[in-house]
N, C-alpha and C. Protein backbone atom coordinates (compact mmCIF):
# COMPACT_ATOMS: atom_id res chain seq x y z
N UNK A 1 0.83 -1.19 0.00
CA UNK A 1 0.00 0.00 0.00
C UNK A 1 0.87 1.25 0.00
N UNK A 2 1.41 1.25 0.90
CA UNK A 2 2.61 2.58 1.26
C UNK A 2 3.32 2.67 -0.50
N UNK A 3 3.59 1.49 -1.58
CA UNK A 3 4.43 1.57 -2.63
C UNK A 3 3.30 2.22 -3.67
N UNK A 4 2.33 1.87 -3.20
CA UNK A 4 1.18 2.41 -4.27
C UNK A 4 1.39 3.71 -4.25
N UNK A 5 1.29 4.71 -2.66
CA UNK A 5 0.62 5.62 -2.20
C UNK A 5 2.40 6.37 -2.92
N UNK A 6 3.08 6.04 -2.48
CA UNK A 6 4.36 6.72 -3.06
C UNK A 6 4.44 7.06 -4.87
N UNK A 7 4.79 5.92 -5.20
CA UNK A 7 4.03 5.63 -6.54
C UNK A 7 3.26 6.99 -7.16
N UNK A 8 1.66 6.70 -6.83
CA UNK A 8 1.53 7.66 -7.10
C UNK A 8 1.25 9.26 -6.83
N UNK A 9 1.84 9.38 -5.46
CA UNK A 9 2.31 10.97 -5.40
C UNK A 9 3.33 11.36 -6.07
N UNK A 10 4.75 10.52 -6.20
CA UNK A 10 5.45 10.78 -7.32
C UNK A 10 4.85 11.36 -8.69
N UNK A 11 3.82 10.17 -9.05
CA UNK A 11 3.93 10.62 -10.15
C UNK A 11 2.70 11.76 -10.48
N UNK A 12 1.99 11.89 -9.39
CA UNK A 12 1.46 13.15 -9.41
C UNK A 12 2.76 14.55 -9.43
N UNK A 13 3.55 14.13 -8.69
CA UNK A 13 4.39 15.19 -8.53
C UNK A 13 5.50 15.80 -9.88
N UNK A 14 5.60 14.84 -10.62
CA UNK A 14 6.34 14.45 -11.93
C UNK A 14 5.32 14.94 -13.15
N UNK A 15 4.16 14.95 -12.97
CA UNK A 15 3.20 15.08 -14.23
C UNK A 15 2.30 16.31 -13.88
N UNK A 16 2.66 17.39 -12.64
CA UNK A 16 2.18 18.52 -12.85
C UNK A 16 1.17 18.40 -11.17
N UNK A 17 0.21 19.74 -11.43
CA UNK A 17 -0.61 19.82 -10.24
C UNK A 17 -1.81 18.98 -10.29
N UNK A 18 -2.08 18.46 -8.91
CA UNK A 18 -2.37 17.27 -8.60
C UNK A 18 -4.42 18.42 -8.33
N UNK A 19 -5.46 17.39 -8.85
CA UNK A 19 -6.95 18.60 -8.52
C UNK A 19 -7.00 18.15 -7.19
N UNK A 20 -7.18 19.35 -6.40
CA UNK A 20 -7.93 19.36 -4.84
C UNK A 20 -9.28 18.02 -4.66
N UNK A 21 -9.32 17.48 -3.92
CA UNK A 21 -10.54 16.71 -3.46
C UNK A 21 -11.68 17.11 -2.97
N UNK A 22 -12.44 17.15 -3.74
CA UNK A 22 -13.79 17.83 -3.83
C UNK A 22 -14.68 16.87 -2.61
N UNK A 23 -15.03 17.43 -1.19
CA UNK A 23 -15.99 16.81 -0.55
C UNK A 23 -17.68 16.98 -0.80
N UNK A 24 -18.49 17.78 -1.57
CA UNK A 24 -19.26 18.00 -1.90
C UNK A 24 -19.80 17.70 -3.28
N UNK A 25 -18.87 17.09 -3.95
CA UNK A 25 -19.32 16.33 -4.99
C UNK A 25 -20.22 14.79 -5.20
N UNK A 26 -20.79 14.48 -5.92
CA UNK A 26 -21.81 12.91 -6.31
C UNK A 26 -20.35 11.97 -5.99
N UNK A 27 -20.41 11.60 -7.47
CA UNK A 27 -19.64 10.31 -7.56
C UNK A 27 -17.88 10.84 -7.63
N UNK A 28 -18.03 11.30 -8.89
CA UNK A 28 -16.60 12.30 -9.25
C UNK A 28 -17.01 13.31 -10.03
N UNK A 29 -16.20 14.68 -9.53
CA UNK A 29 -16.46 15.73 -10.09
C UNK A 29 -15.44 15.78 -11.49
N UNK A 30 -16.55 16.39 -12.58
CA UNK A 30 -16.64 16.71 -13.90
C UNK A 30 -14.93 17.06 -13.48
N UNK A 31 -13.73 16.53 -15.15
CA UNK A 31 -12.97 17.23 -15.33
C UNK A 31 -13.07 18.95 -15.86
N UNK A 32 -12.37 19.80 -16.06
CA UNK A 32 -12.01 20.95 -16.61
C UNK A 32 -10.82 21.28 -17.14
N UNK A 33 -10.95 22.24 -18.19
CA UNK A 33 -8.99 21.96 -18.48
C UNK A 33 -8.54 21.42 -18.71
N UNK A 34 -9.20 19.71 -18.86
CA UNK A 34 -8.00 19.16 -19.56
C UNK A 34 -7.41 18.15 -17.86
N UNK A 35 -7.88 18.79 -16.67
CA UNK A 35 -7.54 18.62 -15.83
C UNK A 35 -8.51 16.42 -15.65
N UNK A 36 -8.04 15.93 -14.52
CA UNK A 36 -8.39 14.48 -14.20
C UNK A 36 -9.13 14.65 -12.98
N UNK A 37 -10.45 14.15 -13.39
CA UNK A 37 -11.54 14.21 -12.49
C UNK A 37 -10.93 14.36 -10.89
N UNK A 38 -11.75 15.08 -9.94
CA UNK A 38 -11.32 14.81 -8.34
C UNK A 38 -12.16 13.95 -7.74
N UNK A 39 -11.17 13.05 -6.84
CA UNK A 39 -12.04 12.08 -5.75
C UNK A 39 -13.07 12.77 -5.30
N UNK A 40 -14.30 11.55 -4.75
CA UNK A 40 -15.10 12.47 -3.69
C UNK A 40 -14.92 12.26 -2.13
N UNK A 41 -15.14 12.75 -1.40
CA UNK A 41 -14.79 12.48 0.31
C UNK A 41 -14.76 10.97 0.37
N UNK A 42 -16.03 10.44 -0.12
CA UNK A 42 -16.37 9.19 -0.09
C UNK A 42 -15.97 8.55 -0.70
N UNK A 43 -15.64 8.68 -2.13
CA UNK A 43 -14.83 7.45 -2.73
C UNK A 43 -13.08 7.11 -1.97
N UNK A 44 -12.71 8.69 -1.39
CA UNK A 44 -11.67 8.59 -1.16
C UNK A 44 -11.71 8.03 0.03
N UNK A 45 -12.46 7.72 0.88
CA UNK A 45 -12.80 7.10 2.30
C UNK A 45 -12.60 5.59 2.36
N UNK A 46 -13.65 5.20 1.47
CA UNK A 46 -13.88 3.44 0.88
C UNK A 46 -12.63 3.31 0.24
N UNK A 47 -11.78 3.75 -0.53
CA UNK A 47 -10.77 2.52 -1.18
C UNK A 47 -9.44 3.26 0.11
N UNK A 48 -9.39 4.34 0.68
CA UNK A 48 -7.67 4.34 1.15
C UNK A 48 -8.33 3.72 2.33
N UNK A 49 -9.54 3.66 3.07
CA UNK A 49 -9.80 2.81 4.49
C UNK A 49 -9.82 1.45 4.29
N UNK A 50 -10.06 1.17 2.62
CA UNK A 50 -9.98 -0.79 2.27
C UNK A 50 -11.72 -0.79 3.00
N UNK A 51 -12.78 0.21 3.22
CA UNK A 51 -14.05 -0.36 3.47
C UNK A 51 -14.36 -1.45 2.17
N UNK A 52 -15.18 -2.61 2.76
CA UNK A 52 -15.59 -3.62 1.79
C UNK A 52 -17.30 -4.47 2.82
N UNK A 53 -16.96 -4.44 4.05
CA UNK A 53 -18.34 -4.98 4.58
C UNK A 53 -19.50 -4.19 4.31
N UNK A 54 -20.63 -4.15 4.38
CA UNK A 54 -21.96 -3.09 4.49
C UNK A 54 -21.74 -1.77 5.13
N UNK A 55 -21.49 -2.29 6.29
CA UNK A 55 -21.37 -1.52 7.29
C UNK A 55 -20.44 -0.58 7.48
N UNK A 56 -19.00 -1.03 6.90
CA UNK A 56 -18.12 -0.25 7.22
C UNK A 56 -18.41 1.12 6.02
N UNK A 57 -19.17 0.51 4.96
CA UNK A 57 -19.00 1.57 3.45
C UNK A 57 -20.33 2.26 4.00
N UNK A 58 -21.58 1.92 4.88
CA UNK A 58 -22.67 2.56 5.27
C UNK A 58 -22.44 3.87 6.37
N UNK A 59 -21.40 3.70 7.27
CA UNK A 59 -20.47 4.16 8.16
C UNK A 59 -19.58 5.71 7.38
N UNK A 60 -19.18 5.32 6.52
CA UNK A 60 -18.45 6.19 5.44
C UNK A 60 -19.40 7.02 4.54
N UNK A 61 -20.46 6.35 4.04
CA UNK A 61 -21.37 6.90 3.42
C UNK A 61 -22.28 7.91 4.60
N UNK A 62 -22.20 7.68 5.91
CA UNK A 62 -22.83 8.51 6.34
C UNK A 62 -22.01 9.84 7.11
N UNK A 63 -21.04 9.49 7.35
CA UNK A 63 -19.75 10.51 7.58
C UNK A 63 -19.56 11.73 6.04
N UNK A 64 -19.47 11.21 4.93
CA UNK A 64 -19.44 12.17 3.75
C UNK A 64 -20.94 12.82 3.91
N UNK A 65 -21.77 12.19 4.34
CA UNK A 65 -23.36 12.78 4.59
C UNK A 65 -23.47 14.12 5.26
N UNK A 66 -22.24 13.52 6.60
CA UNK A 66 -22.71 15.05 7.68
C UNK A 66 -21.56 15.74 7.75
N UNK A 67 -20.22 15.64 6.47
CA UNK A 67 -19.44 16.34 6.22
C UNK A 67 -20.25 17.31 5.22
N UNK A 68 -20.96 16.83 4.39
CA UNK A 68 -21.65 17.85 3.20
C UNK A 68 -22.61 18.76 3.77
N UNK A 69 -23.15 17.73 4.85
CA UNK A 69 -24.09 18.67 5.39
C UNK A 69 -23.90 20.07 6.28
N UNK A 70 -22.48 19.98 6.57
CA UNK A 70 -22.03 20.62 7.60
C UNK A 70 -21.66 20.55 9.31
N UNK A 71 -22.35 19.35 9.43
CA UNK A 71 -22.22 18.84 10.56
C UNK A 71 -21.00 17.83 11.35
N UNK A 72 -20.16 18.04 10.25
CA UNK A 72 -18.59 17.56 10.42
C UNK A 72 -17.70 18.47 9.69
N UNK A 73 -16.78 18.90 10.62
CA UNK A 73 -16.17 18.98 9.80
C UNK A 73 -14.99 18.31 9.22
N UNK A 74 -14.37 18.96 7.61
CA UNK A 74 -14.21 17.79 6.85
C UNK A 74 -12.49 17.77 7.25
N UNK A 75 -12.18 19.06 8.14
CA UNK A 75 -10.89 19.01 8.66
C UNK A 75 -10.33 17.71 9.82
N UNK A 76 -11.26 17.52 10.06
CA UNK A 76 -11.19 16.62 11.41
C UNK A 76 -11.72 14.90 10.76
N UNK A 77 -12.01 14.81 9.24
CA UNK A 77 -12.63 13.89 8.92
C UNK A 77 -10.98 13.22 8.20
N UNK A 78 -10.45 14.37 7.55
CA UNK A 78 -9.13 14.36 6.78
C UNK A 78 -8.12 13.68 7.39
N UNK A 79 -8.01 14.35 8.59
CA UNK A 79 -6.94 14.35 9.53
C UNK A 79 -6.87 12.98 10.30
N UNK A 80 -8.25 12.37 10.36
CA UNK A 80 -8.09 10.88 10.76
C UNK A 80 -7.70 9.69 10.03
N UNK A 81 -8.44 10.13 8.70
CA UNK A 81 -8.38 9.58 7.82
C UNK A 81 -6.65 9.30 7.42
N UNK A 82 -5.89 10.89 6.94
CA UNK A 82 -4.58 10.18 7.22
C UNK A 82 -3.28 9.72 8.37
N UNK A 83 -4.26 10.17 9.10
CA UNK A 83 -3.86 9.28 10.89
C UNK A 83 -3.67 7.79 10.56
N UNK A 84 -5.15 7.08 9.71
CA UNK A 84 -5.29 5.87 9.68
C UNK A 84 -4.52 5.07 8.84
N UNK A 85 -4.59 5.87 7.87
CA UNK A 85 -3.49 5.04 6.96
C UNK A 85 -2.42 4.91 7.26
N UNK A 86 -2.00 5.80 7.59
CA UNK A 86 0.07 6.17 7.63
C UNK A 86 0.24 5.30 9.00
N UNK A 87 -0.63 4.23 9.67
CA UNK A 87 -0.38 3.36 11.10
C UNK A 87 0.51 2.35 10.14
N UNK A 88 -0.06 2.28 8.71
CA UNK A 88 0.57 1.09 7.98
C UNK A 88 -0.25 -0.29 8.23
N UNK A 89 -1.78 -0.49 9.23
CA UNK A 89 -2.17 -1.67 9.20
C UNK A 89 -2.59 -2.15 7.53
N UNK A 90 -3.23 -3.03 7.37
CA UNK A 90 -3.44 -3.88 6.68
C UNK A 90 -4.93 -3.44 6.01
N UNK A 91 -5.61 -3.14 7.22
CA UNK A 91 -7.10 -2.53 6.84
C UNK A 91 -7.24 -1.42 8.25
N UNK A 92 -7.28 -0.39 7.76
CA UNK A 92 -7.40 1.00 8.04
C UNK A 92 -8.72 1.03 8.79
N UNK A 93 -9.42 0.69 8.48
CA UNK A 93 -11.10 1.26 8.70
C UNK A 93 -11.54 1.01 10.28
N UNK A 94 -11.29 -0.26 10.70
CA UNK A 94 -11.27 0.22 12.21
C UNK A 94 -10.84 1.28 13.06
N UNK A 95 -9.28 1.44 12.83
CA UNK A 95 -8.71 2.65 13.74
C UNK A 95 -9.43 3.98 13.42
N UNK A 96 -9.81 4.23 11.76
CA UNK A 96 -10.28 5.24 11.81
C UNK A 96 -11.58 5.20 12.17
N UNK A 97 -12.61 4.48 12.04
CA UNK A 97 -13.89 4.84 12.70
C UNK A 97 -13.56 4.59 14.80
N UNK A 98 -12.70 4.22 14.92
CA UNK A 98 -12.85 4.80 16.28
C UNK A 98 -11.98 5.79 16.84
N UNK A 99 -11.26 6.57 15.79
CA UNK A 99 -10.95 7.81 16.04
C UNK A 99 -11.71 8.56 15.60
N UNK A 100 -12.28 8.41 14.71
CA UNK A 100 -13.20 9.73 14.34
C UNK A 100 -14.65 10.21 14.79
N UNK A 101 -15.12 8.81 15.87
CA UNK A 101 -15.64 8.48 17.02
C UNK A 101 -15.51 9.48 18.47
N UNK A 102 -14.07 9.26 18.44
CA UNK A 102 -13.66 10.08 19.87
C UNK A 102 -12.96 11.59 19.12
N UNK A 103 -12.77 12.14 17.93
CA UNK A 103 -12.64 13.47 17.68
C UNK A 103 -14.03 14.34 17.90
N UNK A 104 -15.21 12.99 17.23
CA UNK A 104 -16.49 13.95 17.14
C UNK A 104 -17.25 13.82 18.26
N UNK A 105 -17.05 13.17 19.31
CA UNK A 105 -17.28 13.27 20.51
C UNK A 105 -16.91 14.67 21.70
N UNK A 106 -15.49 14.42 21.18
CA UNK A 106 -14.78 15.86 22.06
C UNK A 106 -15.35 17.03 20.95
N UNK A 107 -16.29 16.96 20.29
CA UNK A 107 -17.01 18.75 19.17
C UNK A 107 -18.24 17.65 19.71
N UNK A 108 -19.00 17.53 20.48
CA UNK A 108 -20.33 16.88 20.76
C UNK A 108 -21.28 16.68 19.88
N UNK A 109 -20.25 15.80 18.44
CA UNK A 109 -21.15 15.05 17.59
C UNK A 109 -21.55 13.74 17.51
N UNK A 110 -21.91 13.34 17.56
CA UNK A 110 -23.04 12.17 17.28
C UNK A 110 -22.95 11.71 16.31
N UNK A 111 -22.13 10.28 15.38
CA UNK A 111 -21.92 9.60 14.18
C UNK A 111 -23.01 8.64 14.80
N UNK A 112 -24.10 8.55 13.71
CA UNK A 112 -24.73 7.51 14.63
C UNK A 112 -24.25 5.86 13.68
C-alpha cells in the first residue's frame, strides 16, 4: 500500500498539479482543463480505508453525509483519515472509525 501511495504521489508530482478533493461532490467531479476528475470524500474514504463490509461503506457513506451537510467537519474527517493510513495496518477502517468516534465526541457530535 505505502508503494502504491508513493508511486503515485510521485507521479502526481512528476506530471504537474495534482486537482484538490472535492468533498461536496456525487460520484466524481466533472474534469475541466483538460484537468483528471477529483475524488469524492467518499470514494476517497472506501478505497484508502480498504471499506468492503456493508457496514463499514454505510459508516463512510454517512460521515461524507454530515461532512456535506455541515455537521462535520471535513478538517477533522481528513486528519483521521490520514492518521489511519500512515499506522501502515493492513485494513485501516477500524482505527479510523474509532478515532473519528472520539474526535467527534470531544465537538459533541453524534456519528450515529
Amino acid at each position: 500500500m505505502r508503494a502504491l501511495l508513493f508511486a503515485a504521489s510521485v507521479a502526481g508530482v512528476l506530471s504537474g498539479p495534482v486537482p484538490a478533493v472535492k468533498a461536496q461532490a456525487e460520484d466524481v467531479a466533472p474534469a475541466t482543463d483538460g484537468e483528471k476528475p477529483a475524488l469524492t470524500l467518499e470514494s476517497r474514504l472506501t478505497t484508502g480505508l480498504k471499506a468492503r463490509r456493508p457496514e463499514d461503506v454505510e459508516f463512510v457513506e454517512r460521515v461524507a453525509e454530515m461532512v456535506r451537510a455541515g455537521q462535520l467537519p471535513a478538517k477533522v474527517v481528513d486528519s483521521t483519515f490520514l492518521w489511519a493510513i500512515r499506522r501502515g495496518r493492513s485494513y485501516p477502517f477500524p482505527a479510523f472509525q474509532r478515532a473519528l468516534r472520539i474526535q467527534a465526541d470531544r465537538l459533541g457530535i453524534t456519528i450515529d
